[in-house]
Protein backbone atom coordinates (compact mmCIF):
# COMPACT_ATOMS: atom_id res chain seq x y z
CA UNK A 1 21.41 22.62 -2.90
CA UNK A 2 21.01 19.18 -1.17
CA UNK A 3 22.57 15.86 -2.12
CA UNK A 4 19.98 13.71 -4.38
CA UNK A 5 18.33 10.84 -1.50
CA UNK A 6 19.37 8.64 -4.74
CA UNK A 7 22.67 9.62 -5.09
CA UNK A 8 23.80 6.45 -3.58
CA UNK A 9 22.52 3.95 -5.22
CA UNK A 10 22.08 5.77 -8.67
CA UNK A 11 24.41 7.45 -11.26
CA UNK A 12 24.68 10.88 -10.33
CA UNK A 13 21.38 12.76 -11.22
CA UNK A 14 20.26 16.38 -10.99
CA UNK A 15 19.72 16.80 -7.32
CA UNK A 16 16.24 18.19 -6.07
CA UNK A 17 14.90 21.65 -5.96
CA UNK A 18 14.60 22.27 -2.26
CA UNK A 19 11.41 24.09 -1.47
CA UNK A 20 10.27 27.05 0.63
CA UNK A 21 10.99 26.09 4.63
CA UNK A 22 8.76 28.80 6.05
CA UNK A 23 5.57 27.60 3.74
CA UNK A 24 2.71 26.79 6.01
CA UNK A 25 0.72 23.62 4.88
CA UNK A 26 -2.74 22.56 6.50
CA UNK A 27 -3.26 19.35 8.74
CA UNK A 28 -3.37 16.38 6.57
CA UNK A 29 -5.97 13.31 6.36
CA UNK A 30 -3.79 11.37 9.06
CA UNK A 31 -4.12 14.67 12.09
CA UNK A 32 -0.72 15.30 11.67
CA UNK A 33 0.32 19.18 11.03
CA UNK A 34 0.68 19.91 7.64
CA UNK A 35 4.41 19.84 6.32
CA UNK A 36 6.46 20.11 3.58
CA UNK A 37 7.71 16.83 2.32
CA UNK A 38 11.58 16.44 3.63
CA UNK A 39 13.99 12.84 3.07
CA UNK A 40 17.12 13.06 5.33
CA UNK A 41 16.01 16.13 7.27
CA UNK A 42 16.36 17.96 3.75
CA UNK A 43 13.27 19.48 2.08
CA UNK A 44 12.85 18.19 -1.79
CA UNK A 45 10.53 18.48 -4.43
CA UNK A 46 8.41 15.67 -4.38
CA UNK A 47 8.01 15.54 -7.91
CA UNK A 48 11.54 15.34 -8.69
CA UNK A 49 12.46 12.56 -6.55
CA UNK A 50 9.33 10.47 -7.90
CA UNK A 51 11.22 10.97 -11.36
CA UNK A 52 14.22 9.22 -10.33
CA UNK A 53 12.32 6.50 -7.84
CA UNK A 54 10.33 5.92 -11.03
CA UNK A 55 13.83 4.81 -13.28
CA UNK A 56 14.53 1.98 -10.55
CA UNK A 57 13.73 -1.55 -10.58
CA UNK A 58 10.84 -2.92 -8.17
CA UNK A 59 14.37 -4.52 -5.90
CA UNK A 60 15.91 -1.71 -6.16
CA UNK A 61 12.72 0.77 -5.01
CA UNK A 62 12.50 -1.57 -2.23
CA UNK A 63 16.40 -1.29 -1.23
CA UNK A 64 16.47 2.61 -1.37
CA UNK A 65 13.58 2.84 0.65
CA UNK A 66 14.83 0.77 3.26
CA UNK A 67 18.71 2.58 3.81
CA UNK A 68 16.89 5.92 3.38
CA UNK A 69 13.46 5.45 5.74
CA UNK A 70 14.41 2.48 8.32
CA UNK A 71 13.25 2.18 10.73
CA UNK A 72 10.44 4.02 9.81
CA UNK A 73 9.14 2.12 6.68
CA UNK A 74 6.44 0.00 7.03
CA UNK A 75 4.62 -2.39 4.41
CA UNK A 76 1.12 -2.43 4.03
CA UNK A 77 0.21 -5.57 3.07
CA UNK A 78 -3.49 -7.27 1.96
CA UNK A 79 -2.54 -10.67 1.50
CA UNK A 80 -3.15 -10.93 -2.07
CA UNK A 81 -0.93 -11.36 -5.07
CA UNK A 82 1.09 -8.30 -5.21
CA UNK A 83 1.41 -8.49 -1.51
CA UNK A 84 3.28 -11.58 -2.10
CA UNK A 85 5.77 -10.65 -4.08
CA UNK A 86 6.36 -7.48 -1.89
CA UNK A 87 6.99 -9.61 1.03
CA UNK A 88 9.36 -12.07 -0.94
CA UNK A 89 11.63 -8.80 -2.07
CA UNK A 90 11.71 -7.10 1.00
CA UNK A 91 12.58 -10.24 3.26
CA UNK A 92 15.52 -11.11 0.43
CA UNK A 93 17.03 -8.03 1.20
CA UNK A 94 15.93 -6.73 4.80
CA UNK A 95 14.96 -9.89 6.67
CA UNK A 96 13.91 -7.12 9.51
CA UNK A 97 11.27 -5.79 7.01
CA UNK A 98 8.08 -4.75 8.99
CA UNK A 99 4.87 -5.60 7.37
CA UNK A 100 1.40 -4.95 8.63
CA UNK A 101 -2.33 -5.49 7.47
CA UNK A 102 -5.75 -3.61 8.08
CA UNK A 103 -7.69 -6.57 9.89
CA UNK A 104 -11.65 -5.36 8.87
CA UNK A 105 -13.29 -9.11 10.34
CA UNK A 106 -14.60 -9.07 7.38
CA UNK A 107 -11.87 -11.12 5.50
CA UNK A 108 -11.97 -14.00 3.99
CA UNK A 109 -10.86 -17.64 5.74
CA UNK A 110 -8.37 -17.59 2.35
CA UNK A 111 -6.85 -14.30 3.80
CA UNK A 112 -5.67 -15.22 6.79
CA UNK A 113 -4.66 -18.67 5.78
CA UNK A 114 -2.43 -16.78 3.23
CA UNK A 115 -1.55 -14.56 6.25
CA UNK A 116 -0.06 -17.73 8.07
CA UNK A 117 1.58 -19.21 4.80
CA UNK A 118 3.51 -16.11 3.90
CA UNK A 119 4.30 -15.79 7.82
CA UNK A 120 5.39 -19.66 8.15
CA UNK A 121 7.15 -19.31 4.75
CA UNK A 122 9.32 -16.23 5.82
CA UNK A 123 9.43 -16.56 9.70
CA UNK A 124 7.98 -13.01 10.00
CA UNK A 125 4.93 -11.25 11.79
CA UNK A 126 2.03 -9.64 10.75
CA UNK A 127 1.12 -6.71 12.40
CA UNK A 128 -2.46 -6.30 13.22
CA UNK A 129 -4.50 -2.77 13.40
CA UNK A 130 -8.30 -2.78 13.48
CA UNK A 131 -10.91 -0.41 14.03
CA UNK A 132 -13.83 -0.80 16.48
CA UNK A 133 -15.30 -4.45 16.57
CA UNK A 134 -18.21 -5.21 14.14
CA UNK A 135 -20.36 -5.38 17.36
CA UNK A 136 -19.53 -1.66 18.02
CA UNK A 137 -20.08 -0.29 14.45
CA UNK A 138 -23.42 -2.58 14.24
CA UNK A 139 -24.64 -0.71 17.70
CA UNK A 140 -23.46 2.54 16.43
CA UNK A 141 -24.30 2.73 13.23
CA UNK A 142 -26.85 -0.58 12.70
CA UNK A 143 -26.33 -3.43 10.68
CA UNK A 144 -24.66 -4.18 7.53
CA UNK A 145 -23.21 -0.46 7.28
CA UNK A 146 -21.15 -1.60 3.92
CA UNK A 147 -24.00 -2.53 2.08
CA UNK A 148 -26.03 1.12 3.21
CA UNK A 149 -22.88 3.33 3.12
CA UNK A 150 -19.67 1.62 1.75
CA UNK A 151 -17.72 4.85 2.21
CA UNK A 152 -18.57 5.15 5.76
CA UNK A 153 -17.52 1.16 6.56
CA UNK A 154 -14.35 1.82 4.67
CA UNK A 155 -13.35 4.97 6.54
CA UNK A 156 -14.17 3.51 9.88
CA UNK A 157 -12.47 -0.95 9.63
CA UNK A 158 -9.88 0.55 7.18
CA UNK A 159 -8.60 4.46 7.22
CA UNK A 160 -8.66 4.84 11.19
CA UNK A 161 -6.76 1.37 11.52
CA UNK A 162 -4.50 2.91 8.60
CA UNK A 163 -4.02 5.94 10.01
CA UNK A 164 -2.79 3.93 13.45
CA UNK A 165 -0.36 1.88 11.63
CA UNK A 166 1.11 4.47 10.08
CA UNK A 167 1.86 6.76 13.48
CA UNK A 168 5.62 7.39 13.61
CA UNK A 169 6.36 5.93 9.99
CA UNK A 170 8.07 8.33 7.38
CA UNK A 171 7.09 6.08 4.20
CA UNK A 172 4.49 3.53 3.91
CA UNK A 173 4.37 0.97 0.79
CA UNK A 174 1.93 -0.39 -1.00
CA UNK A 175 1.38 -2.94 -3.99
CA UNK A 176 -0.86 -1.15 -5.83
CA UNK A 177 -0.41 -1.02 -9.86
CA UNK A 178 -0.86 1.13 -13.20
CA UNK A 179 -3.02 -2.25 -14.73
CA UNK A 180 -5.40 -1.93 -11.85
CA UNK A 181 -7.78 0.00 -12.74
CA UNK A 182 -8.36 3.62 -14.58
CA UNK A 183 -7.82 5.16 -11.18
CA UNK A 184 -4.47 3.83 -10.55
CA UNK A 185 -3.22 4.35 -14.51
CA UNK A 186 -1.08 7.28 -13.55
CA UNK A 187 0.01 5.93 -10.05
CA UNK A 188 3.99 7.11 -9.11
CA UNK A 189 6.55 4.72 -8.07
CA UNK A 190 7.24 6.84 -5.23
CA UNK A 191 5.69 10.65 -3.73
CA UNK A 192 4.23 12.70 -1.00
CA UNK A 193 1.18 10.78 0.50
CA UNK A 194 -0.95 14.21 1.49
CA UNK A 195 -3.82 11.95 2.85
CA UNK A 196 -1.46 10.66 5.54
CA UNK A 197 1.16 12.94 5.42
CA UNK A 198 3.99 10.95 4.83
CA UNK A 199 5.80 9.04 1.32
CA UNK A 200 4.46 6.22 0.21
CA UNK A 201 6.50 3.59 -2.39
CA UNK A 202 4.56 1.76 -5.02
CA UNK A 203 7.33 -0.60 -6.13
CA UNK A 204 5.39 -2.70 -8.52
CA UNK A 205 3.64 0.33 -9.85
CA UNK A 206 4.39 -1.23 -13.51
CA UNK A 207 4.51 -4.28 -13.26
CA UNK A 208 1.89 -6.34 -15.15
CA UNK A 209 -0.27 -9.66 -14.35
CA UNK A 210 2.71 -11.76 -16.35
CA UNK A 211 5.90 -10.30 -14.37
CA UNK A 212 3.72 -11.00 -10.96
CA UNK A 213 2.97 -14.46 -11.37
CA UNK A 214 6.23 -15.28 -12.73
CA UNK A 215 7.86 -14.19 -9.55
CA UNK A 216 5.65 -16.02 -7.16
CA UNK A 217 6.26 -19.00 -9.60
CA UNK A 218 9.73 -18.51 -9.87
CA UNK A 219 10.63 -18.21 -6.19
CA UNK A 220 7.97 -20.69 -5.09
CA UNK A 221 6.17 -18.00 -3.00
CA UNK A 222 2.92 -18.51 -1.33
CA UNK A 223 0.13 -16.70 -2.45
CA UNK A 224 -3.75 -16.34 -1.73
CA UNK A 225 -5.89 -19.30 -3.29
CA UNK A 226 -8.86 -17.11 -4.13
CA UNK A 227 -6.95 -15.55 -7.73
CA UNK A 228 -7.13 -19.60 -9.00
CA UNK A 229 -10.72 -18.84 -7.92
CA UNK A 230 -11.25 -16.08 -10.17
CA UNK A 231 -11.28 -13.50 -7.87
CA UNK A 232 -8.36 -11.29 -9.74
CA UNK A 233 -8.86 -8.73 -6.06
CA UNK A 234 -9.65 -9.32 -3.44
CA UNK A 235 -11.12 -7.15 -0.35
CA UNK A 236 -13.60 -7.84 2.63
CA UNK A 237 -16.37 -10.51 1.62
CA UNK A 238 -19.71 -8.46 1.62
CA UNK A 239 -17.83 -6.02 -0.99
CA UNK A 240 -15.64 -8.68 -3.35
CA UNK A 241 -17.16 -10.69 -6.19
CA UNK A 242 -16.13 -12.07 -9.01
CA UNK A 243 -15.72 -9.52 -12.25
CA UNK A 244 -17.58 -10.55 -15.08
CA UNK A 245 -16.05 -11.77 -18.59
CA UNK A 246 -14.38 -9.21 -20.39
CA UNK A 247 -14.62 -6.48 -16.95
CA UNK A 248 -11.59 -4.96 -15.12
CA UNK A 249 -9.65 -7.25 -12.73
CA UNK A 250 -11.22 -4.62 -9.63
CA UNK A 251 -15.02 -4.55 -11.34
CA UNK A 252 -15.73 -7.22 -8.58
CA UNK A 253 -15.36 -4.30 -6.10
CA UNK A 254 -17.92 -2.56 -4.37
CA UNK A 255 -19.64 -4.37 -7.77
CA UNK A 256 -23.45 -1.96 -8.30
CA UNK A 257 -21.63 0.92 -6.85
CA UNK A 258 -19.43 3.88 -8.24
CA UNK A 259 -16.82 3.48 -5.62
CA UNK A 260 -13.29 2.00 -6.66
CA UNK A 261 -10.96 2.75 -3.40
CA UNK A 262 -11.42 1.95 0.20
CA UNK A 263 -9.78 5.31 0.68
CA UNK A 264 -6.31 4.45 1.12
CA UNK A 265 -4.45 4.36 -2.00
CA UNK A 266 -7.82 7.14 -3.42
């Protein structure tokens, strides 16, 4: 039996079922060798440790993450609200949080002006990863690729820069939420990413519209002018519109097509 990753900052908690060390797993989505899913050099069951992630507080997520994963934890961050408030926690208690973004050229000015705000605000960087140019992926694949094939746009100006930003990292989080959308309803606080091979932390996993804005209002924290626009999310500019009345905050995605992720949180 190994000591609960938790155990630390938790009341003591059954500790996790360790798994079978001599399973073989296949490559994952990021080119790294398939392998079992292991927090302190011990191997757990990533279901079990989601279940006691899950019981902790967005701060708290956040904290654990950092004394268990630096300095391999890295924050993806797209500049919009929940990025926000992701940034705020993490700086409060780690000023030597490292954040980074998927830079597609295809953002809006609003973006990167929230990119400098939040950057100003805090006194941190921004890490930048981008694919090929949109010159290159106009010459090699012709123009306007996201409008022809979204899914092939997405995997080249966001998955490849993803999977760059995520080379040496152990966990990886994001500020995706259950209210999102029906594809995120049953999203964990905290597992085994198998598309990148690594754990990823959704810290604000349930938190709602209400708790959101009353933290950004509460500690004064910049945040991306385009939500007082009515753009409730918000992606690259050829794919983000406006949701109609009475639609789902991410129904101004990819808006005439049946695609709801970029292929990074699905």
């Amino acid at each position: 039996m190994t000591e609960s990753p938790l155990a630390t900052r938790t009341p003591p908690l059954e500790r996790p079922r360790p798994l079978h060390e001599g399973e073989e797993l296949p490559a994952n989505g990021n080119g790294r060798p398939g392998r079992l899913p292991t927090i302190n050099g011990h191997v757990v069951d990533p279901k079990e440790i989601s279940a006691e992630v899950d019981r902790l507080g967005a701060d708290e997520a956040i904290a654990w993450a950092m004394e268990t994963f630096h300095p391999s934890l890295r924050f993806a961050v797209s500049f919009q609200k929940t990025s926000s408030v992701m940034v705020d926690i993490a700086h409060r208690i780690d000023p030597s949080a490292r954040f980074f973004y998927l830079d597609t050229e295809l953002l809006f000015p609003e973006t990167y002006t929230t990119r400098d705000a939040l950057a100003e605000h805090y006194g941190v960087e921004f890490d930048r990863y981008a694919g090929i140019t949109l010159a290159e992926q106009e010459e090699q694949h012709g123009a306007n690729l996201w409008r022809r094939d979204p899914d092939a746009c997405c995997g080249i100006r966001k998955v490849e820069a993803m999977r760059e930003a995520l080379n040496g990292a152990e966990c990886w989080v994001s500020g995706i939420r259950r209210v999102d959308s029906e594809t995120r309803a049953t999203a964990a606080k905290f597992g085994w990413d198998k598309r990148f091979g690594l754990w990823k932390l959704n810290p604000l996993a349930d938190w709602d519209d209400k708790r959101v804005w009353n933290h950004i209002k509460e500690h004064h924290v910049p945040y991306n002018p385009l939500h007082d626009q009515g753009y409730p999310s918000i992606g690259c500019i050829p794919c983000t519109s406006k949701p109609g009345e009475g639609e789902s905050d991410r129904a101004g995605r990819w808006a005439g097509t049946d695609r709801t992720e970029c292929g990074i949180n699905g």
